[in-house]
C-alpha atoms as a PDB file:
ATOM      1  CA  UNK A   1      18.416 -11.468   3.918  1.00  0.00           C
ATOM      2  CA  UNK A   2      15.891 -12.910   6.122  1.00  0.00           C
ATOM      3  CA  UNK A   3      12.778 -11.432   8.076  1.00  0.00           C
ATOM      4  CA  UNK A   4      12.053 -12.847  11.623  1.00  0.00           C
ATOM      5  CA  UNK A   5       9.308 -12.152  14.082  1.00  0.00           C
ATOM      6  CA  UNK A   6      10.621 -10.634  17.463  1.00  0.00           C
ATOM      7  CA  UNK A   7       8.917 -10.301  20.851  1.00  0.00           C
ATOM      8  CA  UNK A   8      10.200  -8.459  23.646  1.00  0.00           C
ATOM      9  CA  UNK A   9       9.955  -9.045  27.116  1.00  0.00           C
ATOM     10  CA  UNK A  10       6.953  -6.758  27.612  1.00  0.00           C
ATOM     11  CA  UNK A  11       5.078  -8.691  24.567  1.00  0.00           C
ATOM     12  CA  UNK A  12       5.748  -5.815  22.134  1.00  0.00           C
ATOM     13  CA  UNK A  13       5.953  -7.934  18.358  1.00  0.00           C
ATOM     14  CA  UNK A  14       7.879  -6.989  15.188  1.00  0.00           C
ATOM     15  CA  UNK A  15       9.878  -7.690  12.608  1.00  0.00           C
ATOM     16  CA  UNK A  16      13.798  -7.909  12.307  1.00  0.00           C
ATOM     17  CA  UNK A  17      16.217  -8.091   9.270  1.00  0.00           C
ATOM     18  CA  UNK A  18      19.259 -10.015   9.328  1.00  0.00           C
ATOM     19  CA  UNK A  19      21.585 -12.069   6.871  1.00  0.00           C
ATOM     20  CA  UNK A  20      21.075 -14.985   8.365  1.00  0.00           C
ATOM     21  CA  UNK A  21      19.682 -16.762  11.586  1.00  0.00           C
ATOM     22  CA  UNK A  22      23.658 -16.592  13.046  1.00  0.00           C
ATOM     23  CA  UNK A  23      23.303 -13.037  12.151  1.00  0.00           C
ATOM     24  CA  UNK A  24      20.230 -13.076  14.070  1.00  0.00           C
ATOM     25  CA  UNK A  25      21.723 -15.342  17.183  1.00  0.00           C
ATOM     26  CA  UNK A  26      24.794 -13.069  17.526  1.00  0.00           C
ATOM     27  CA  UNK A  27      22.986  -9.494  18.045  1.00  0.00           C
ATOM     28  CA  UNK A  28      21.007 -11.043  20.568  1.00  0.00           C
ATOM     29  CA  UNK A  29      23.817 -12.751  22.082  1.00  0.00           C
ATOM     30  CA  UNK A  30      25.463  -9.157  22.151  1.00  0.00           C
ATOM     31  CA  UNK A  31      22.262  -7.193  23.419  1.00  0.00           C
ATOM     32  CA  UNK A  32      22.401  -5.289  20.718  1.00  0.00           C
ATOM     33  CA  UNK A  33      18.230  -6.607  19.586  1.00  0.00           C
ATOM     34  CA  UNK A  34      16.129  -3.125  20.817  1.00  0.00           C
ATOM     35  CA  UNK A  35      12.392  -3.335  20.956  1.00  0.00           C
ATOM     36  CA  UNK A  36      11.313   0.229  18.972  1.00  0.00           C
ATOM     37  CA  UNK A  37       8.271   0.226  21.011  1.00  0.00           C
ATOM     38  CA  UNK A  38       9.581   0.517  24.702  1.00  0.00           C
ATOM     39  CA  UNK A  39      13.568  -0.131  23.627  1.00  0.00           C
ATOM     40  CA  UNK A  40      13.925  -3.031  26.077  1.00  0.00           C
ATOM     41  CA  UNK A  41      16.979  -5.556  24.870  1.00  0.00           C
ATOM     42  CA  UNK A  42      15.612  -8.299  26.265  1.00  0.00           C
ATOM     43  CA  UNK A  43      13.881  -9.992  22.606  1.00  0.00           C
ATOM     44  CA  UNK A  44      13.130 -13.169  21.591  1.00  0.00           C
ATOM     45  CA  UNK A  45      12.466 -14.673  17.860  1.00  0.00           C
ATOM     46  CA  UNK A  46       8.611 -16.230  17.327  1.00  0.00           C
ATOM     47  CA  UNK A  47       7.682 -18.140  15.340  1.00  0.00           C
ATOM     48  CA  UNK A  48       6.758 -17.234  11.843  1.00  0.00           C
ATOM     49  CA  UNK A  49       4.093 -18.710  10.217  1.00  0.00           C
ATOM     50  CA  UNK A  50       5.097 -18.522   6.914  1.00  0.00           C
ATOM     51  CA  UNK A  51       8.108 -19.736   5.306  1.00  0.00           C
ATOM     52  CA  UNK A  52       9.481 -19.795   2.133  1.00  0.00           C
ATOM     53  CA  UNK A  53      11.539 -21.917   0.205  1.00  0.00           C
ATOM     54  CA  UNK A  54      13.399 -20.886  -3.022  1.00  0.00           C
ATOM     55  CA  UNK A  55      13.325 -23.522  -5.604  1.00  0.00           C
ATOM     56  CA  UNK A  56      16.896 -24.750  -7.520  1.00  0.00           C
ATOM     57  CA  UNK A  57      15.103 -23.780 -10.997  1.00  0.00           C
ATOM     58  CA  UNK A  58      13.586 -20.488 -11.592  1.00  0.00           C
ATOM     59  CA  UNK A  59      10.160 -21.766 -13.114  1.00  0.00           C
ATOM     60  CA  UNK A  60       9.345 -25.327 -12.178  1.00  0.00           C
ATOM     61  CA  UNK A  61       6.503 -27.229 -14.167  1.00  0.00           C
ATOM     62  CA  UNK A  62       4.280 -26.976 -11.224  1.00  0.00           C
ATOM     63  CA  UNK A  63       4.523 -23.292 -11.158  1.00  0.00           C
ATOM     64  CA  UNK A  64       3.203 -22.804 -14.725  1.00  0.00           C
ATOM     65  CA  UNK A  65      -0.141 -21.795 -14.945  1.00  0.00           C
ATOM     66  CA  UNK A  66      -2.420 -23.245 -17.370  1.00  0.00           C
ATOM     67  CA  UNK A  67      -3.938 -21.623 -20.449  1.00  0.00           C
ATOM     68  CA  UNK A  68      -7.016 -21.629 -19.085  1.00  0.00           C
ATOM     69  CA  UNK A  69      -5.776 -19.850 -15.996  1.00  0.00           C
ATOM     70  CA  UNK A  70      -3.872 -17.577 -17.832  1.00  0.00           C
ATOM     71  CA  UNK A  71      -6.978 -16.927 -20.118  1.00  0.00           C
ATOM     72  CA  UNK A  72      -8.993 -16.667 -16.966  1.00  0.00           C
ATOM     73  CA  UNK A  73      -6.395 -13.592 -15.645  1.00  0.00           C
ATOM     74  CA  UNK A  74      -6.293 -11.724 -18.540  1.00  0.00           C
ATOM     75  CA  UNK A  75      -9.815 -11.253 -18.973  1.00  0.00           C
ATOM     76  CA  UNK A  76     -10.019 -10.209 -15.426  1.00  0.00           C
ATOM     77  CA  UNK A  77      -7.553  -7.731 -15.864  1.00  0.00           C
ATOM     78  CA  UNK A  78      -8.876  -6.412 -19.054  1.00  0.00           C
ATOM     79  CA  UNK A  79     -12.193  -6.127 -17.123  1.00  0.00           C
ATOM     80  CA  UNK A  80     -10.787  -4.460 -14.474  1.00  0.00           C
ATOM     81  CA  UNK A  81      -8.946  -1.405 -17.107  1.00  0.00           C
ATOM     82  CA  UNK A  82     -12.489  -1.440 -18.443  1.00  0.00           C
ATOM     83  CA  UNK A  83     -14.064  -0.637 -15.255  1.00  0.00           C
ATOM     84  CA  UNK A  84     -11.198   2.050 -14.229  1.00  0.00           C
ATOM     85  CA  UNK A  85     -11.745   3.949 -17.404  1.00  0.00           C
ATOM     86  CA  UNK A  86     -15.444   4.345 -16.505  1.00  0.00           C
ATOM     87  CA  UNK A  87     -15.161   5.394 -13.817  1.00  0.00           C
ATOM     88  CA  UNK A  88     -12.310   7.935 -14.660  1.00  0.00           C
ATOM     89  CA  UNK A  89     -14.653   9.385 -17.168  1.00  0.00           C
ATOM     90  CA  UNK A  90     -17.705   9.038 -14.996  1.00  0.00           C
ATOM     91  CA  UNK A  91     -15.052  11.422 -12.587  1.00  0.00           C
ATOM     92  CA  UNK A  92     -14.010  13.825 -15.449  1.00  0.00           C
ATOM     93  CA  UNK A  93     -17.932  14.434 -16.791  1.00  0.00           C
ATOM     94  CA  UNK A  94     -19.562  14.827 -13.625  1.00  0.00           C
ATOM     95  CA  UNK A  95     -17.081  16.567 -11.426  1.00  0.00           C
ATOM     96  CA  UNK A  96     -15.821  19.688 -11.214  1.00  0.00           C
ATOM     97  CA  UNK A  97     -11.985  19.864 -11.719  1.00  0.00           C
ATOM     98  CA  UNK A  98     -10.303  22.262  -8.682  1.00  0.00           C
ATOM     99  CA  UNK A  99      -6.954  20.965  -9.358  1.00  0.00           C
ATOM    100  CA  UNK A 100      -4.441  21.780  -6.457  1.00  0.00           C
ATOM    101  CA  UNK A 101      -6.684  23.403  -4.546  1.00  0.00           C
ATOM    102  CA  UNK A 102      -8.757  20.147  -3.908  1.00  0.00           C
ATOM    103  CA  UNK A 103      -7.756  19.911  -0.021  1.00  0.00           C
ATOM    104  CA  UNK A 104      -8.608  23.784   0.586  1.00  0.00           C
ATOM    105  CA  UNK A 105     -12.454  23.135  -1.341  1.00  0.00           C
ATOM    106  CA  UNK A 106     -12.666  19.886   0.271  1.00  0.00           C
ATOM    107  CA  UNK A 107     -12.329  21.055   3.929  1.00  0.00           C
ATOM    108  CA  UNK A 108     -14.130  24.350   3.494  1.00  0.00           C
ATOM    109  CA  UNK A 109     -17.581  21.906   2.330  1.00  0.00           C
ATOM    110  CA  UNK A 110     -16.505  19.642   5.221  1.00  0.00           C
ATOM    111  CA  UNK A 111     -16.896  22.088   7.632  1.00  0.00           C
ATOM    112  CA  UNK A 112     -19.677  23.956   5.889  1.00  0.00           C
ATOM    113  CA  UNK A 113     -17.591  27.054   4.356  1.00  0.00           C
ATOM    114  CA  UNK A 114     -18.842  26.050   1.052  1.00  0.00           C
ATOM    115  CA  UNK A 115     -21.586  24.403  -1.102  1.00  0.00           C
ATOM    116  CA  UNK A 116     -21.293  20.789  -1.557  1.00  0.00           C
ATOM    117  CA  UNK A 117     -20.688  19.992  -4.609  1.00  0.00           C
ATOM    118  CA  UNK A 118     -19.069  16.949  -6.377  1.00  0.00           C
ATOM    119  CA  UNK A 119     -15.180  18.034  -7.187  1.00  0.00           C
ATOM    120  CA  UNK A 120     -11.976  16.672  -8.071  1.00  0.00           C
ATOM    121  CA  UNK A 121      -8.506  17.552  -8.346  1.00  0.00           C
ATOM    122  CA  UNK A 122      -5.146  16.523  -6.940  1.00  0.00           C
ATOM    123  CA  UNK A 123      -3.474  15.965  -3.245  1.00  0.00           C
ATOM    124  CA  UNK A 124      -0.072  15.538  -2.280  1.00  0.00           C
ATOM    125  CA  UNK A 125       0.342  13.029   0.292  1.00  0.00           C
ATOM    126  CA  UNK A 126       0.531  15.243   3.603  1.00  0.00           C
ATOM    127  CA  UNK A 127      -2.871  16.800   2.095  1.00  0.00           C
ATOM    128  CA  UNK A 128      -4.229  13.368   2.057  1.00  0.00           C
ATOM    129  CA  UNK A 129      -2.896  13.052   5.501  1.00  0.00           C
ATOM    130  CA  UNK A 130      -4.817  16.166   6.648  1.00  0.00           C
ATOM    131  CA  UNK A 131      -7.902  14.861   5.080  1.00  0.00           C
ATOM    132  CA  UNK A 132      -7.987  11.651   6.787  1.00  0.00           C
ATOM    133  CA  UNK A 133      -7.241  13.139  10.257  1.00  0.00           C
ATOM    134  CA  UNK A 134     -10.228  15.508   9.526  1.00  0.00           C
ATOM    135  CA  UNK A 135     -12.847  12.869   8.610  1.00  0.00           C
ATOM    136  CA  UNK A 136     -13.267  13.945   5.047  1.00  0.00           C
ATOM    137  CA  UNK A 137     -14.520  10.949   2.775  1.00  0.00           C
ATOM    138  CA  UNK A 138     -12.065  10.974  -0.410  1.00  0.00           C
ATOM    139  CA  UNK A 139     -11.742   8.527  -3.038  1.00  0.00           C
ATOM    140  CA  UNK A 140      -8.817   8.261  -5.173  1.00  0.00           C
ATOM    141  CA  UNK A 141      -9.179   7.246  -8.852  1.00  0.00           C
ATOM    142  CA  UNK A 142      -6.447   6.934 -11.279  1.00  0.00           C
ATOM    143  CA  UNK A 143      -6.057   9.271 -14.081  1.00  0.00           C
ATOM    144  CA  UNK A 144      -6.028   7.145 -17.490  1.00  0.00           C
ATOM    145  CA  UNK A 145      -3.873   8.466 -20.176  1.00  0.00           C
ATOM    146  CA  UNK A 146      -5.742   8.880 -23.462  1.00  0.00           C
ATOM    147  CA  UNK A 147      -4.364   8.428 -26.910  1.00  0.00           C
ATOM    148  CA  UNK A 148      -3.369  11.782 -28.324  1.00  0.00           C
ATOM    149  CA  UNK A 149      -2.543  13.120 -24.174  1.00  0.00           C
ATOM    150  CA  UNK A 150       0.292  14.255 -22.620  1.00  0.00           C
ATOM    151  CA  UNK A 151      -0.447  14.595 -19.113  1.00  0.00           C
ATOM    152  CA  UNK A 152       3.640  16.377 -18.629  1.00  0.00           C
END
């Protein structure tokens, strides 16, 4: 498969999958290239700016990264779980666990219902949806298993 940039008569941009660039050349030979904005067949391919090419052997020399680079990356990921976990637990001391019911609290101090107060709990994604079409400020911070946990 290969991705290439299309631009309709209009000047409407995206992106189009095909198996190759006959693939590609055929469908708009045939008409059959759409624009999802305004649906117009008349499309064009840009140019994309980035291409790449897939090397013959899977990991070439020049691909390796150095000890010291791979040193360098796992201390900066190490650093970075160190910094999620405090926050987590930063989260889990100093606010107040509503579980489910996180959008319901959330909105009701948005709108002034309720007492601010610092909470926490859990959104499904059309709640988060809601939230951010309301203009309430959430942050999202991953929940780090602890030893001797079972979060199921």
């Amino acid at each position: 498969m290969i991705v290439f940039d299309l631009e309709c008569l209009n000047g409407h941009t995206f992106e189009g999958w095909f198996e190759d660039k006959k693939d590609l050349e055929n469908q708009m030979e045939q008409g059959i290239l759409q624009c999802p904005v305004c649906e117009t067949c008349s499309v064009v391919q840009k140019l994309h700016p980035i291409a790449i090419k897939k090397s013959s052997s899977s990991c070439s020399p020049a691909h390796v990264p150095s000890p010291q680079a791979r040193q360098a990356l796992r201390a900066s990921q190490e650093a970075m779980a160190e910094l999620t976990e405090k926050v987590a637990d930063y989260v889990e001391k100093n606010f107040e666990d509503v579980g489910s019911s996180f959008t319901k609290e959330a909105l009701k101090m948005h709108y002034g219902a309720a007492e601010h107060k610092n909470i926490r709990g859990t959104t499904t994604q059309e709640e988060e949806k809601v939230l951010s079409k309301e203009g309430v400020p959430v942050f999202k911070v991953p929940v780090i298993k602890k030893e001797n946990e079972d979060l199921n």
